[in-house]
C-alpha atoms as a PDB file:
ATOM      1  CA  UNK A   1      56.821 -17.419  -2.203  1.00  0.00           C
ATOM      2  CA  UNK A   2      54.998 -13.962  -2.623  1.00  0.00           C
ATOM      3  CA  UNK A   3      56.461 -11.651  -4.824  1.00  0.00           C
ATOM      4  CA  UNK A   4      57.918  -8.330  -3.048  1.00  0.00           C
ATOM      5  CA  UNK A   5      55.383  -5.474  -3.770  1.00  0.00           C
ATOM      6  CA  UNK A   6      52.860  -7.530  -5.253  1.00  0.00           C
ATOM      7  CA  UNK A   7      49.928  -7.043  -2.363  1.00  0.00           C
ATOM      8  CA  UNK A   8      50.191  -2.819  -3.314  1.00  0.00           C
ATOM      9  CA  UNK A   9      50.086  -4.012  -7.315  1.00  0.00           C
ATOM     10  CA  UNK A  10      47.352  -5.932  -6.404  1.00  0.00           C
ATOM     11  CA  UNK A  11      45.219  -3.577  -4.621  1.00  0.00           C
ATOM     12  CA  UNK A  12      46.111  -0.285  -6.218  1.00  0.00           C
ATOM     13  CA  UNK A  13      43.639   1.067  -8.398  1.00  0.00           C
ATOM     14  CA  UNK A  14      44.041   0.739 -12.606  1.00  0.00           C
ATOM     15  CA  UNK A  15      43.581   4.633 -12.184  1.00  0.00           C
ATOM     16  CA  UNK A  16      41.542   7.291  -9.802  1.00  0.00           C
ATOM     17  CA  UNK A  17      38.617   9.410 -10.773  1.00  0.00           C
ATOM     18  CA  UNK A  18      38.396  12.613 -12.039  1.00  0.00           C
ATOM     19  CA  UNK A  19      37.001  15.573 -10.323  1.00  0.00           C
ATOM     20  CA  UNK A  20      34.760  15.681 -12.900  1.00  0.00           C
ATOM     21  CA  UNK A  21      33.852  12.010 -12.698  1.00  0.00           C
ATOM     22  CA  UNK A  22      33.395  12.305  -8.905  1.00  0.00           C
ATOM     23  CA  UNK A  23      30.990  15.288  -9.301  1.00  0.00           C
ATOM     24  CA  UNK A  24      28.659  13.047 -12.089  1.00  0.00           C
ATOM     25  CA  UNK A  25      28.361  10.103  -9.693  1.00  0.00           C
ATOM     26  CA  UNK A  26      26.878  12.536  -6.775  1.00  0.00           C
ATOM     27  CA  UNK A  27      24.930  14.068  -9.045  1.00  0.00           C
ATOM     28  CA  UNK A  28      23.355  11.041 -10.023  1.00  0.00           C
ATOM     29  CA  UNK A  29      23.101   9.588  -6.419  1.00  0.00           C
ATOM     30  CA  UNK A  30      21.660  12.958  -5.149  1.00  0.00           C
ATOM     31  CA  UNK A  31      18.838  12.801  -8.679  1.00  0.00           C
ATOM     32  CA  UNK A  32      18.120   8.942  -7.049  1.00  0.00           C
ATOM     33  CA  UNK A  33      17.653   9.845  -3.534  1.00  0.00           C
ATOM     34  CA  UNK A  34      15.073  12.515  -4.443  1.00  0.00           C
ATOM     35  CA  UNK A  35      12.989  10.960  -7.016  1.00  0.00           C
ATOM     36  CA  UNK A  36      12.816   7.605  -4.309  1.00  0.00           C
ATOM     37  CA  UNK A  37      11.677  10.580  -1.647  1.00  0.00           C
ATOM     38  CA  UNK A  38       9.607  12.108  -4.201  1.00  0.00           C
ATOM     39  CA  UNK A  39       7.792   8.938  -5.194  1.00  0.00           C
ATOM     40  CA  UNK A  40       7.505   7.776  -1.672  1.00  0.00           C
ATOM     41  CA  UNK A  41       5.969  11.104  -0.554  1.00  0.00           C
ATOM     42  CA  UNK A  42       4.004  11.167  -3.924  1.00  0.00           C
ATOM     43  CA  UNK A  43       2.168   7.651  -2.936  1.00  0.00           C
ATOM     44  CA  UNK A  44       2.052   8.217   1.109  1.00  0.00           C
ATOM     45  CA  UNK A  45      -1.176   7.791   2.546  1.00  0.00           C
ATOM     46  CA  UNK A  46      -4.742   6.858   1.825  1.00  0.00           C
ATOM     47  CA  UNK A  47      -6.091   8.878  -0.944  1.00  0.00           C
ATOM     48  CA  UNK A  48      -9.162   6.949  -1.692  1.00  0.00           C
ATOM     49  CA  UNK A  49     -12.421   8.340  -1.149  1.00  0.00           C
ATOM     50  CA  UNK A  50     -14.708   7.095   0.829  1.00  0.00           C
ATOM     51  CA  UNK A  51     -18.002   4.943  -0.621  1.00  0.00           C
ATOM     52  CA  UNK A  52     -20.674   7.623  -1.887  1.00  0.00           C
ATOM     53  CA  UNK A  53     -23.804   7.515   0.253  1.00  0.00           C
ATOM     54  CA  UNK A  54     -26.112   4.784  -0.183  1.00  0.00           C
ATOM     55  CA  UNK A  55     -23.557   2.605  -1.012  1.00  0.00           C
ATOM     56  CA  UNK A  56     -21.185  -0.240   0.986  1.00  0.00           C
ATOM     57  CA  UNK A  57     -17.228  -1.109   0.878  1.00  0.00           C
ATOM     58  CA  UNK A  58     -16.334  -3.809   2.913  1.00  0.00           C
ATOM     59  CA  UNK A  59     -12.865  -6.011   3.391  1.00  0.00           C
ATOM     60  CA  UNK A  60     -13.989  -9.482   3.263  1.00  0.00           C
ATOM     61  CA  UNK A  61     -11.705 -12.600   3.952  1.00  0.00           C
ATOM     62  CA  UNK A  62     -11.875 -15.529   1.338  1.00  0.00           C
ATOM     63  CA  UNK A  63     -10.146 -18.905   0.510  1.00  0.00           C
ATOM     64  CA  UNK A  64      -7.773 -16.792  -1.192  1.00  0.00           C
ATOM     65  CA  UNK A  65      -7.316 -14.093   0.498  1.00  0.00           C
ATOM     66  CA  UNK A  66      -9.318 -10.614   1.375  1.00  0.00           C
ATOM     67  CA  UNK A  67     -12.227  -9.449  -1.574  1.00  0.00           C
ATOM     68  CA  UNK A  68     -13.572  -5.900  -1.579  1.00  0.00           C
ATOM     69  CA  UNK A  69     -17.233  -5.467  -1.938  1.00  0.00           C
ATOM     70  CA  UNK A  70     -18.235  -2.974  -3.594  1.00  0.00           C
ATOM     71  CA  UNK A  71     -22.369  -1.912  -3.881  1.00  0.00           C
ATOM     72  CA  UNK A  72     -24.792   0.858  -4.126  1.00  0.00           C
ATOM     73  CA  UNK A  73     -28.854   1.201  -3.949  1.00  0.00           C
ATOM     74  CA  UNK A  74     -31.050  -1.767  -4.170  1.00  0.00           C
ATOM     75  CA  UNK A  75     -28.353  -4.477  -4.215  1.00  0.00           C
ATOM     76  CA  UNK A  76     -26.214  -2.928  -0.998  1.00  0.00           C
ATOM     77  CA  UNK A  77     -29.867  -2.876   0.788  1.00  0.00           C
ATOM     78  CA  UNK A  78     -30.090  -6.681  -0.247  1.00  0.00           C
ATOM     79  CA  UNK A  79     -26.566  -7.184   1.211  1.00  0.00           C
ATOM     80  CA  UNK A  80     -26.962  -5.517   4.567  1.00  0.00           C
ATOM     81  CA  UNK A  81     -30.310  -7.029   5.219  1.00  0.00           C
ATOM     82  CA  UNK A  82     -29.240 -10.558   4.166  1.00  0.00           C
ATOM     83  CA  UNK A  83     -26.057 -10.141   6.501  1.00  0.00           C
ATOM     84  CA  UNK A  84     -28.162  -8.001   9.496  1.00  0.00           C
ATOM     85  CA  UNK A  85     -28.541 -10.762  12.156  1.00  0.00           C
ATOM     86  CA  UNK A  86     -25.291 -13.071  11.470  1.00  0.00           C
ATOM     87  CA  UNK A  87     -22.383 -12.600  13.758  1.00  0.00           C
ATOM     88  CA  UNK A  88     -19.536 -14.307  11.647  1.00  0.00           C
ATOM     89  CA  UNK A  89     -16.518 -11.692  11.131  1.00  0.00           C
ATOM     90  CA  UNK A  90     -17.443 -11.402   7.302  1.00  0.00           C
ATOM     91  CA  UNK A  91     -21.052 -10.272   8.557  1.00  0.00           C
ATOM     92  CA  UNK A  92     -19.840  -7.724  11.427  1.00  0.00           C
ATOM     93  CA  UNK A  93     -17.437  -6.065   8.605  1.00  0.00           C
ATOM     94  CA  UNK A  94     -20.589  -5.908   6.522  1.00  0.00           C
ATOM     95  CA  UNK A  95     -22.290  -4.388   9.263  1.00  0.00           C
ATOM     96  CA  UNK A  96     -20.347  -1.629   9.896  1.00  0.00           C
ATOM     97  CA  UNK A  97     -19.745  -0.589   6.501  1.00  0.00           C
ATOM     98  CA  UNK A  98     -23.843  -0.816   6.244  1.00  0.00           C
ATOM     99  CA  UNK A  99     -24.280   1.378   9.670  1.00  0.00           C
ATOM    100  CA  UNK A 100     -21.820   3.729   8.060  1.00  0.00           C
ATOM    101  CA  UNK A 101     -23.678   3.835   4.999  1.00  0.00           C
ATOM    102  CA  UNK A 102     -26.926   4.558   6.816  1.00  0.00           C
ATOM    103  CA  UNK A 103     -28.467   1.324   5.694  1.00  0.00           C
ATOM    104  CA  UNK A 104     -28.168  -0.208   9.057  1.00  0.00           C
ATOM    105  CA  UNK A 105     -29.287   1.135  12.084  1.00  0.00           C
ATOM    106  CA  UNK A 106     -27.359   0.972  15.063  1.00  0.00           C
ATOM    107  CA  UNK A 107     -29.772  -1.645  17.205  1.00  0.00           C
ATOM    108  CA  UNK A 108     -29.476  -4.172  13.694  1.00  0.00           C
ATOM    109  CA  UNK A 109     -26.731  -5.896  14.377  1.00  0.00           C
ATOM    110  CA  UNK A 110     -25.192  -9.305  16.375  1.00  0.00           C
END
């Protein structure tokens, strides 16, 4: 048998806030939403500069996932002409980040 009064005992608050307590828990949410905005504005886009010249950055898929390579001079010039005349998706990635590079010209390719 419920008791009489006993749903407004059970859902009435021990005690309310404060003013004062009110005002510190905005201020803290309103500190949170601007450092999240702050850090996602703060890491937003692509910052990276692009590979120096002479040298090759290319996105290329593996058993385990994608691996960046990364070369300049002599052993980029080994990489784009060992890579020139294959047409396999790892090769035409290589390509174009050797025709950017200017180690490639245009009419090298598959």
């Amino acid at each position: 048998m419920p008791l009489e009064g006993q749903w407004r005992r059970a859902n009435t608050p021990l005690r309310n806030l404060t003013q004062r307590e009110r005002r510190a828990a905005l201020v803290g949410l309103a500190v949170t939403v601007i450092a999240v905005i702050a850090l996602v504005v703060g890491t937003a886009g692509n910052s990276r500069p692009a590979p120096g010249p002479g040298c090759v950055r290319a996105n290329v898929a593996g058993v385990m996932g994608a691996s960046e390579i990364n070369l300049c001079g002599q052993h980029a010039k080994r990489l784009c002409a060992r890579n020139a005349e294959l047409s396999d998706p790892n090769a035409l990635t290589i390509q174009a980040s050797c025709r950017d590079a200017g180690l490639l010209r245009p009419s090298q390719s598959g």
